[in-house]
C-alpha atoms as a PDB file:
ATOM      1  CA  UNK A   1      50.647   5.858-120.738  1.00  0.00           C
ATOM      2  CA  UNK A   2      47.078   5.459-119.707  1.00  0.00           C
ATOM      3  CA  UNK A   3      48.529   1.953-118.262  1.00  0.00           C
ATOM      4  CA  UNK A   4      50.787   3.783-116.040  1.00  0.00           C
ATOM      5  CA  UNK A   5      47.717   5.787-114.630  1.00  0.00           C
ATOM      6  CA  UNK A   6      45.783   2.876-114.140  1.00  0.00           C
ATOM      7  CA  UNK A   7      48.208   1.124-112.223  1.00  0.00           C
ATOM      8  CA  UNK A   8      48.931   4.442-109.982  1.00  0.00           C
ATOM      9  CA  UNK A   9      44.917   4.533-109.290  1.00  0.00           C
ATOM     10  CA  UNK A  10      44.816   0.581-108.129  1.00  0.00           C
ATOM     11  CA  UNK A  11      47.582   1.378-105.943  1.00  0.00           C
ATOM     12  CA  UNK A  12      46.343   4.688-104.080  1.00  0.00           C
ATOM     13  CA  UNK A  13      43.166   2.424-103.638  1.00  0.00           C
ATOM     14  CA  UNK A  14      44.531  -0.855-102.257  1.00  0.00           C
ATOM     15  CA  UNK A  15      46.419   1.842 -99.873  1.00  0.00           C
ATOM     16  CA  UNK A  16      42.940   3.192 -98.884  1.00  0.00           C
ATOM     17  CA  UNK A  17      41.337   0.151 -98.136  1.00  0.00           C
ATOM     18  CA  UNK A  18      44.561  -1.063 -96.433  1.00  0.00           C
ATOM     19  CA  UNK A  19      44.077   1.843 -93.903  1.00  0.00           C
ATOM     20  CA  UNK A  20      40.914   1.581 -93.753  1.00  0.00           C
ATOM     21  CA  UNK A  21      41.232  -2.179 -92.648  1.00  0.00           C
ATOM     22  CA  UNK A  22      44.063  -0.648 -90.318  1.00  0.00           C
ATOM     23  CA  UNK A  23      41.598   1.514 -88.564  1.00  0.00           C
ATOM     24  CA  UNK A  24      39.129  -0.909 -87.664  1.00  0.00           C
ATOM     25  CA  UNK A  25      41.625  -3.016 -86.444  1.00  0.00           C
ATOM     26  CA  UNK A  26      42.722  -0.455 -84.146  1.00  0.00           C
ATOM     27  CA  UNK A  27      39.436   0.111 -83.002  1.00  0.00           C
ATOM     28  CA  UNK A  28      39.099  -2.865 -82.229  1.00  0.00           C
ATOM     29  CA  UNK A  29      42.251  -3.665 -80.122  1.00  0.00           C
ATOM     30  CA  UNK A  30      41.557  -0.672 -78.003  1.00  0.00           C
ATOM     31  CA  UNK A  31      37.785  -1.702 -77.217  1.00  0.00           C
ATOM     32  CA  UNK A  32      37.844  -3.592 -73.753  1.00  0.00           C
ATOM     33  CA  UNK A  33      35.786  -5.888 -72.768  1.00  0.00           C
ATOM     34  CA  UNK A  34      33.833  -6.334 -69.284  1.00  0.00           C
ATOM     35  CA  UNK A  35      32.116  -9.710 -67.876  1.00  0.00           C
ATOM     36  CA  UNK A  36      28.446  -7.264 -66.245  1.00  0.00           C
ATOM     37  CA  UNK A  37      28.327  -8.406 -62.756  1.00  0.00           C
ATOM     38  CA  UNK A  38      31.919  -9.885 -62.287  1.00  0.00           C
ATOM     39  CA  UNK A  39      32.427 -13.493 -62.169  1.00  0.00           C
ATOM     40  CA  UNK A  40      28.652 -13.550 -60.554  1.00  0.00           C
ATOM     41  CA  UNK A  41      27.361 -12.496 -63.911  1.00  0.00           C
ATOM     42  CA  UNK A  42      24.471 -10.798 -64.704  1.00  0.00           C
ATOM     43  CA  UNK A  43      22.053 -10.827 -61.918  1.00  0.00           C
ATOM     44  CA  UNK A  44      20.571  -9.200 -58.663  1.00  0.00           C
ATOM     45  CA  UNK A  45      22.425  -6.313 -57.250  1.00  0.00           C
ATOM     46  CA  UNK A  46      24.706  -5.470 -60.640  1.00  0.00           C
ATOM     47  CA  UNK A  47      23.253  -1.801 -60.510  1.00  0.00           C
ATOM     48  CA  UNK A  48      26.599  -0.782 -58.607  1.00  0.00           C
ATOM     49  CA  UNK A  49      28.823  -2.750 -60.879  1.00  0.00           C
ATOM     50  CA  UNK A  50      30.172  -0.134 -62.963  1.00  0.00           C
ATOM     51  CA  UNK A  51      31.221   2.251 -59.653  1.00  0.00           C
ATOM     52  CA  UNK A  52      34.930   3.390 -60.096  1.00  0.00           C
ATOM     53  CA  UNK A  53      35.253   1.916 -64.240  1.00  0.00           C
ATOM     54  CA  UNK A  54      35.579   3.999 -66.781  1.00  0.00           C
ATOM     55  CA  UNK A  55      34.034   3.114 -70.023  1.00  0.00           C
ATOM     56  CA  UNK A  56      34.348   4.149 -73.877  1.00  0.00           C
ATOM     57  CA  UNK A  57      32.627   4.218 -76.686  1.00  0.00           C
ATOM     58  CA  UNK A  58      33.259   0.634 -78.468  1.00  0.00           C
ATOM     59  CA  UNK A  59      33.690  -1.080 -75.269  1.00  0.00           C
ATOM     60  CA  UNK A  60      31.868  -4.695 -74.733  1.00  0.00           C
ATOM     61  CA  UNK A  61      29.673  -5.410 -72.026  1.00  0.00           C
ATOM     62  CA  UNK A  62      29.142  -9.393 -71.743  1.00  0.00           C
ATOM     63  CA  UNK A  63      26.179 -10.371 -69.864  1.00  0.00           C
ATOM     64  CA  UNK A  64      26.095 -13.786 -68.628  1.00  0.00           C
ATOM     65  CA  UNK A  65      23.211 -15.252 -66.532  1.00  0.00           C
ATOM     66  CA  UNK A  66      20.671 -18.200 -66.748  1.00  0.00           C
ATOM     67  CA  UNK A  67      18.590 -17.491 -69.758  1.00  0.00           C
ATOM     68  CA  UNK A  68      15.718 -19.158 -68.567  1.00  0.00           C
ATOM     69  CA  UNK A  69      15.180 -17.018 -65.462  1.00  0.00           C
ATOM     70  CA  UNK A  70      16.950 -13.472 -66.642  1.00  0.00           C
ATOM     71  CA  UNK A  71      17.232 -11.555 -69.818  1.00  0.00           C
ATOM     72  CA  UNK A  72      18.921  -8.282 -71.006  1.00  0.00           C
ATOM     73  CA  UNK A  73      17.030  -4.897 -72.280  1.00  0.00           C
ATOM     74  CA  UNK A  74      18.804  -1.872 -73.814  1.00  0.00           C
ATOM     75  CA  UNK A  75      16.608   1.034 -72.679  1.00  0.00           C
ATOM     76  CA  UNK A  76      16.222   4.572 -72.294  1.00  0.00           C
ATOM     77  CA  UNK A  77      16.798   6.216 -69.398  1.00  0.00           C
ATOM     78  CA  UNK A  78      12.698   6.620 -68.292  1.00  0.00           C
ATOM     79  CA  UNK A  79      12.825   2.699 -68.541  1.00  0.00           C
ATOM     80  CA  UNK A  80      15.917   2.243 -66.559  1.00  0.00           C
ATOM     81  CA  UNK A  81      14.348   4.580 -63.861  1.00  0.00           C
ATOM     82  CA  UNK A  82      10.878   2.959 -64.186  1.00  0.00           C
ATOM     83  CA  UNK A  83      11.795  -0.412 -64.730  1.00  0.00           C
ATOM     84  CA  UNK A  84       9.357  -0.886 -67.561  1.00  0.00           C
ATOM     85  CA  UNK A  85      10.051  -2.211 -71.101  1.00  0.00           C
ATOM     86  CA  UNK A  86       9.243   1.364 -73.889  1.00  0.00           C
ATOM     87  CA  UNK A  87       8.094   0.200 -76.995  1.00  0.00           C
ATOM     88  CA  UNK A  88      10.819  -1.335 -79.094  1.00  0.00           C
ATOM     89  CA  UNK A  89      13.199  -1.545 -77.218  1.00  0.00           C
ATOM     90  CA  UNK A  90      15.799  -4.596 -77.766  1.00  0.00           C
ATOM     91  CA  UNK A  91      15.803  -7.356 -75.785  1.00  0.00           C
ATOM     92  CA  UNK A  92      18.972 -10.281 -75.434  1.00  0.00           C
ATOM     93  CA  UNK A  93      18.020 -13.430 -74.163  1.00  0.00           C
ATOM     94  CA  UNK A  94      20.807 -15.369 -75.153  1.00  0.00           C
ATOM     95  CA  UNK A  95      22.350 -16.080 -71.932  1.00  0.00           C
ATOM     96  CA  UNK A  96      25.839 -14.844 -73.179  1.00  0.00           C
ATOM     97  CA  UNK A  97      25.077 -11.479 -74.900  1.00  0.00           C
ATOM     98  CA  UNK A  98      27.511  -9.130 -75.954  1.00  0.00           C
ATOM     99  CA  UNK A  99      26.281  -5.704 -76.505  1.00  0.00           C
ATOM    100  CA  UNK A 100      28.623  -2.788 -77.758  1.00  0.00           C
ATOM    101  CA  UNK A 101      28.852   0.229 -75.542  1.00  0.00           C
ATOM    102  CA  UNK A 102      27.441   3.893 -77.394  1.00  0.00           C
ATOM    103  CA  UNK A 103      28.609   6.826 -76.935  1.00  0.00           C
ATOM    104  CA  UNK A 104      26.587   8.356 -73.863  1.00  0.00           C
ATOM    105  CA  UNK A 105      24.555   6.886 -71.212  1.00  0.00           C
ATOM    106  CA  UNK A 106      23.459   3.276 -71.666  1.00  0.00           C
ATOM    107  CA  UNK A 107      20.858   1.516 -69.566  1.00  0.00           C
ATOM    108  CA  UNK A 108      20.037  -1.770 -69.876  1.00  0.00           C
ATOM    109  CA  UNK A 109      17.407  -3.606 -67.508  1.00  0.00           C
ATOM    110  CA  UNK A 110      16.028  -7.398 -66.892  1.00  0.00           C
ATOM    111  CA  UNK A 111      12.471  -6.941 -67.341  1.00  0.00           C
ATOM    112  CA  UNK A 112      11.082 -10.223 -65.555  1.00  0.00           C
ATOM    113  CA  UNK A 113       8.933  -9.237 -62.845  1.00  0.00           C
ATOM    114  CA  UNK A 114      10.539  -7.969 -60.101  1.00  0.00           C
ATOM    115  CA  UNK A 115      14.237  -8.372 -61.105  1.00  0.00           C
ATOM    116  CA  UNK A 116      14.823  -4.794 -62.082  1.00  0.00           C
ATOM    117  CA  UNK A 117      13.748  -2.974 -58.997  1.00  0.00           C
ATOM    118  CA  UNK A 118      15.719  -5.897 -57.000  1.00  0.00           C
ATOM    119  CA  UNK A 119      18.960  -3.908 -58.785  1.00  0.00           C
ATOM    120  CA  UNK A 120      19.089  -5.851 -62.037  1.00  0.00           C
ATOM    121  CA  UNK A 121      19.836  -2.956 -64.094  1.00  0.00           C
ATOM    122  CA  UNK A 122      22.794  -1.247 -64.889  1.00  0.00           C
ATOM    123  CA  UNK A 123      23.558   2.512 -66.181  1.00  0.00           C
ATOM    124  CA  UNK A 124      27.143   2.967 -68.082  1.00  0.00           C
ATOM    125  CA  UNK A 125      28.036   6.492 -69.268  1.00  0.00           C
ATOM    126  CA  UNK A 126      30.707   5.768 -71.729  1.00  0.00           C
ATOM    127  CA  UNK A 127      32.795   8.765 -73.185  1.00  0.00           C
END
């Protein structure tokens, strides 16, 4: 008898960890994904980008751009309005970064000198 339970208890859990599989899968497929910039990538002028897009929570920004000359910084929104780096803030510098959108407003900056307040920054409020 105790058999019979056991093999009732694997099978309630391999359908929990089937649906939770099932869920991130979902997740997943309904994420979208957006190139920062356009085809033009990541660079000056991207500040209006986002006008008329509606983002989510999950979402995928991709920031392309020459990694020698640009890189990407997640910041709050004093930095994004300042232009200056805070104090841990996370900086890509792959070239080809892809950065998952958070619930809220997201700000992310180049912080060579010069390149944010020439528009390389972008603000995404994603719901």
């Amino acid at each position: 008898m105790s058999q019979g339970r056991g093999s009732a208890l694997s099978l309630v859990l391999v359908t929990v960890i089937s649906l939770l599989c099932l869920l991130v899968l979902v997740e997943r497929a309904n994420a979208a994904t957006y190139t920062v910039g356009g085809p033009g990538g990541w660079t000056f002028n991207t500040d209006t980008w986002p006008s008329g897009k509606r983002f989510r929570a999950g979402d995928v920004l991709i920031f392309n751009y020459d990694s020698t000359n640009h890189n990407v910084v997640a910041v709050d929104k004093s930095g994004y309005n300042s232009c200056k780096t805070p104090a841990g803030a996370k900086v890509f510098s792959s070239g080809k970064d892809q950065i998952k959108l958070a619930r809220g407003q997201n700000y992310f900056i180049c912080n060579y000198p010069g390149h944010c307040a020439s528009g390389m920054k972008v603000s995404i409020n994603a719901a």
